[in-house]
Structures are given as structure tokens and as C-alpha cells.
Protein backbone atom coordinates (compact mmCIF):
# COMPACT_ATOMS: atom_id res chain seq x y z
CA UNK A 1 -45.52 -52.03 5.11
CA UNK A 2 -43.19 -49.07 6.12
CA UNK A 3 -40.96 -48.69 8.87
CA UNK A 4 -39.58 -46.03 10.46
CA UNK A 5 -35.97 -46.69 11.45
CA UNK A 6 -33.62 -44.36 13.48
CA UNK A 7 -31.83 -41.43 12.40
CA UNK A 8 -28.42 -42.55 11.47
CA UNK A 9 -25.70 -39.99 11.27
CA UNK A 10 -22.98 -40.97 8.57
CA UNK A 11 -20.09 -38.22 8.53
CA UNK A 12 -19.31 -38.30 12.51
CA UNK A 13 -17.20 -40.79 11.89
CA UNK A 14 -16.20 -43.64 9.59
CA UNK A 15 -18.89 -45.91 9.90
CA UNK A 16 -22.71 -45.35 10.56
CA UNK A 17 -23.84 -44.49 14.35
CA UNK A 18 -27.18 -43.53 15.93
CA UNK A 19 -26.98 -39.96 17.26
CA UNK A 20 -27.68 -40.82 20.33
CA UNK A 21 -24.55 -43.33 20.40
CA UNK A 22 -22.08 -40.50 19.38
CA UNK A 23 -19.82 -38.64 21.71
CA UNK A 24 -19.43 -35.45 20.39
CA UNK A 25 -21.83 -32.23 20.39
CA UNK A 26 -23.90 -32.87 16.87
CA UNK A 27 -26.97 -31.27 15.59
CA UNK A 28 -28.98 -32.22 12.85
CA UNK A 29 -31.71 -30.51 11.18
CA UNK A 30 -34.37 -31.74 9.08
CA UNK A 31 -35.43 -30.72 5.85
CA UNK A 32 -39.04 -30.04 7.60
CA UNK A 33 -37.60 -27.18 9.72
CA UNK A 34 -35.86 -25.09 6.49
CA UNK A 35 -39.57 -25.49 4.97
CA UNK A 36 -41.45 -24.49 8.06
CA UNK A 37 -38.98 -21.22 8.43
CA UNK A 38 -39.76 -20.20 4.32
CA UNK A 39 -35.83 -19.61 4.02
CA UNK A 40 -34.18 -18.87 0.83
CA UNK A 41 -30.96 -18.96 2.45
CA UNK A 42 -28.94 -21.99 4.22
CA UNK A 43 -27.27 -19.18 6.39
CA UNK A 44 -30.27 -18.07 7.62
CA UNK A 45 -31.54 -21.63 8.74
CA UNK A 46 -28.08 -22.33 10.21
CA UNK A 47 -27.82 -19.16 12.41
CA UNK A 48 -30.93 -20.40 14.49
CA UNK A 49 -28.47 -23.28 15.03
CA UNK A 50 -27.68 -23.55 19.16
CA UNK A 51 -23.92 -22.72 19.23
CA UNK A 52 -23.59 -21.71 16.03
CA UNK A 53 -23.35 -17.98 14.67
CA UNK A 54 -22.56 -16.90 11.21
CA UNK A 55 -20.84 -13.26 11.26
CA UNK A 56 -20.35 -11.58 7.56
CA UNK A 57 -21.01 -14.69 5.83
CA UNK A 58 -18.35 -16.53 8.28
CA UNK A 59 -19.78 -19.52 10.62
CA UNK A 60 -18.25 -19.17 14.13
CA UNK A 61 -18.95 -22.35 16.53
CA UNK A 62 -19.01 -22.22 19.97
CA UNK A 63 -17.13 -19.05 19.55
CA UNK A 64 -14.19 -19.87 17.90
CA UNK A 65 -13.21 -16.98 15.59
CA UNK A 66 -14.33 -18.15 11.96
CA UNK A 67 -11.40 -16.83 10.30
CA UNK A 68 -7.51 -16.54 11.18
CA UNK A 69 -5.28 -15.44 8.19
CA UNK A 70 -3.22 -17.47 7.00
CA UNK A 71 -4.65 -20.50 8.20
CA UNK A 72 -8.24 -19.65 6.53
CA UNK A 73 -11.51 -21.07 8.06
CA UNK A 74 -11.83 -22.97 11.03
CA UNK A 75 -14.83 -24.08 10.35
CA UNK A 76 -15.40 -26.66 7.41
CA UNK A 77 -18.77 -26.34 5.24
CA UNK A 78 -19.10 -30.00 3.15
CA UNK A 79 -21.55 -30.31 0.70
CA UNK A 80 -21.78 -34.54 -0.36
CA UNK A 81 -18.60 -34.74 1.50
CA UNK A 82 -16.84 -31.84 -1.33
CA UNK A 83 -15.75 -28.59 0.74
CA UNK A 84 -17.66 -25.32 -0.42
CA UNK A 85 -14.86 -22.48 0.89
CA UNK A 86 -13.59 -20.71 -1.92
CA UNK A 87 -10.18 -20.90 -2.95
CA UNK A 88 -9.88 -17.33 -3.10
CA UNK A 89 -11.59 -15.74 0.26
CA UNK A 90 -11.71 -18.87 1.93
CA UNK A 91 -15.02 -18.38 2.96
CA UNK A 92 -18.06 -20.54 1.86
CA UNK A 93 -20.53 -19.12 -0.59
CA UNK A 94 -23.80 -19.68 0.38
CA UNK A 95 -25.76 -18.62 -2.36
CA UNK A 96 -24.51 -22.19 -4.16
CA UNK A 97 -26.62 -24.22 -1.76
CA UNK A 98 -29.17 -25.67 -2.96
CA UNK A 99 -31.75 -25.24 -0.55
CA UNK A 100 -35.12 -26.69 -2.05
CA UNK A 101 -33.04 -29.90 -2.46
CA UNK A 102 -30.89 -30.34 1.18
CA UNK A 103 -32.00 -33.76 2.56
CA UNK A 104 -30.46 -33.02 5.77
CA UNK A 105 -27.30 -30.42 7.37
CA UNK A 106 -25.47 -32.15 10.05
CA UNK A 107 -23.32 -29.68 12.55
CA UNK A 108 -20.42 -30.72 14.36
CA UNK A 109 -19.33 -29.15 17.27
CA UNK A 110 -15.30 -29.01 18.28
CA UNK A 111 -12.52 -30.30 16.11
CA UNK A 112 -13.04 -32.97 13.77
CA UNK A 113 -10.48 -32.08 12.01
CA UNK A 114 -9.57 -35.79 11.59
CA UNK A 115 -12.20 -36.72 8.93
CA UNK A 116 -12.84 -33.34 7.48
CA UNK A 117 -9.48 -32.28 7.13
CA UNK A 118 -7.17 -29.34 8.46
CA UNK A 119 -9.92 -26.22 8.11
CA UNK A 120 -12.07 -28.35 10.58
CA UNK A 121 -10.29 -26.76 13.69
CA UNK A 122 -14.06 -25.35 15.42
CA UNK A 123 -16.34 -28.25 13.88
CA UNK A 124 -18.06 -29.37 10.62
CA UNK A 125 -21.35 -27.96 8.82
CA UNK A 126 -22.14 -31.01 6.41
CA UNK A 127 -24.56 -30.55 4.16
CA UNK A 128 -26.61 -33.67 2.07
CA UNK A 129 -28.24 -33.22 -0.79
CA UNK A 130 -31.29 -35.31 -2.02
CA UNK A 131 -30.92 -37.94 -3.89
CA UNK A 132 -33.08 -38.39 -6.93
CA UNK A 133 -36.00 -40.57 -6.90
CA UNK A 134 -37.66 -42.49 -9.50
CA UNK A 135 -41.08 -40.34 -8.22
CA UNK A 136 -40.89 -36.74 -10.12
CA UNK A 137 -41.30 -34.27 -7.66
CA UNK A 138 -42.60 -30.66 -7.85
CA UNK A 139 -42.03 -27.83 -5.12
CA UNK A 140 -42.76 -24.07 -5.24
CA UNK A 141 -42.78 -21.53 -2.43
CA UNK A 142 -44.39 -18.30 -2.72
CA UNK A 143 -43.12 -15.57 -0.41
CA UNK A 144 -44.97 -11.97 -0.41
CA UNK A 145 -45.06 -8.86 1.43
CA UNK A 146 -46.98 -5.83 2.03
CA UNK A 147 -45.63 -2.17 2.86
CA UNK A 148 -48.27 0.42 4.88
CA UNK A 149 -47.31 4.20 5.01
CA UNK A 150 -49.37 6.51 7.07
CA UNK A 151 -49.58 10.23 7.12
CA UNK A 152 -48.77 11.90 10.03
């Protein structure tokens, strides 16, 4: 017999809350929605994100400037709880993502700088990956396109 339980959000704080318990601006999407929208890109699922914008490869929340030298982000970008910003630019690289295998992204809004550390001035894009299952599972997308030229 299965069960559905609630969503439980784990990186919010130190121990496991509902969402609708928490007291700070969270969003969480569902591996559903980056299927639905065909994406090949975690930037382009997390720019339909309310309040969040991602400006030359940059996420911006609430419009916070992404970027302030020498400080570095102000956003963090977690993936399994490891930041992603590169040591170098300082800016996440989001072609590493994996994005046929994200189990969830959780986005938190305003400073949570507390758990995430010191680059988590504007808020917190954490993203989960999947964990295996004993169950082999296959996935493919197929994306296509068509160009029509007419003669004037």
C-alpha cells in the first residue's frame, strides 16, 4: 500500500520542516515541471522562477545584484549540499548540472547565509540530485525543429 506523505524541505534549516511550517520565502520545483518545459538547461528552468532572474549566467534574487567584486556571489548555488561557483569567476557553471537526474531545486529567498555560508547574502538555489534506485531506469528526450523560408 503506498502513501503519499508531505513535501518535506531539508536544507531550510537544520532539521526537516513541512514547507508550509517554514518562515522564510522558499520555492521548490519538481522534477515534473523541468520535464514538462523540455529544458536542457537548469538556468533556463530557474529563470521562470518568481523572484528569481539569472543575468549573464549570474542568479539575481529579489533583485539583489548577483555579483559585487571582491566579495563574489551573493547568491549560493548547492548541488548535494557542495557549492558549484567556480573558484576562478565565482560564478556557477551551469552546464555541470545534471539535469535528467535533479530530484528536486529548492530556492531560498533572503539571506541564509547562516547554513549556506558567507556567499549566501541574497538566498540559496539548492539543487538534489537523484538518488539511485535498485529499479534501472531509462530516459531520452527528443527535441526537433523546423526552419520555413519564403520568397518574397
Amino acid at each position: 500500500m503506498e502513501e503519499v506523505l508531505g513535501e518535506v524541505v531539508v536544507t531550510a534549516g537544520k532539521f526537516n520542516h513541512k514547507i508550509e511550517d517554514l518562515t522564510i520565502s522558499m520555492e521548490v520545483i519538481q522534477p515534473e515541471l523541468i520535464q514538462s518545459k523540455n529544458t536542457r538547461s537548469v538556468e533556463a528552468v530557474l529563470d521562470q522562477t518568481p523572484g528569481l532572474n539569472i543575468l549573464d549566467g549570474e542568479p539575481q534574487i529579489r533583485g539583489g545584484s548577483g555579483f559585487t567584486f571582491g566579495v563574489g556571489s551573493k547568491v549560493a548555488v548547492l548541488v548535494d549540499d557542495m557549492p558549484m561557483l567556480s573558484g576562478d569567476a565565482g560564478r556557477p557553471e551551469w552546464g555541470f548540472v545534471p539535469v535528467e537526474n535533479i530530484q528536486q531545486i529548492e530556492v531560498i529567498k533572503g539571506a541564509a547565509s547562516v547554513l549556506s555560508g558567507a556567499s549566501a547574502l541574497s538566498g540559496v538555489i539548492h539543487i538534489k540530485t537523484a538518488e539511485p534506485t535498485l529499479d534501472p531506469v531509462t530516459k531520452f528526450s527528443v527535441y526537433s525543429g523546423s526552419v520555413f523560408f519564403t520568397e518574397r
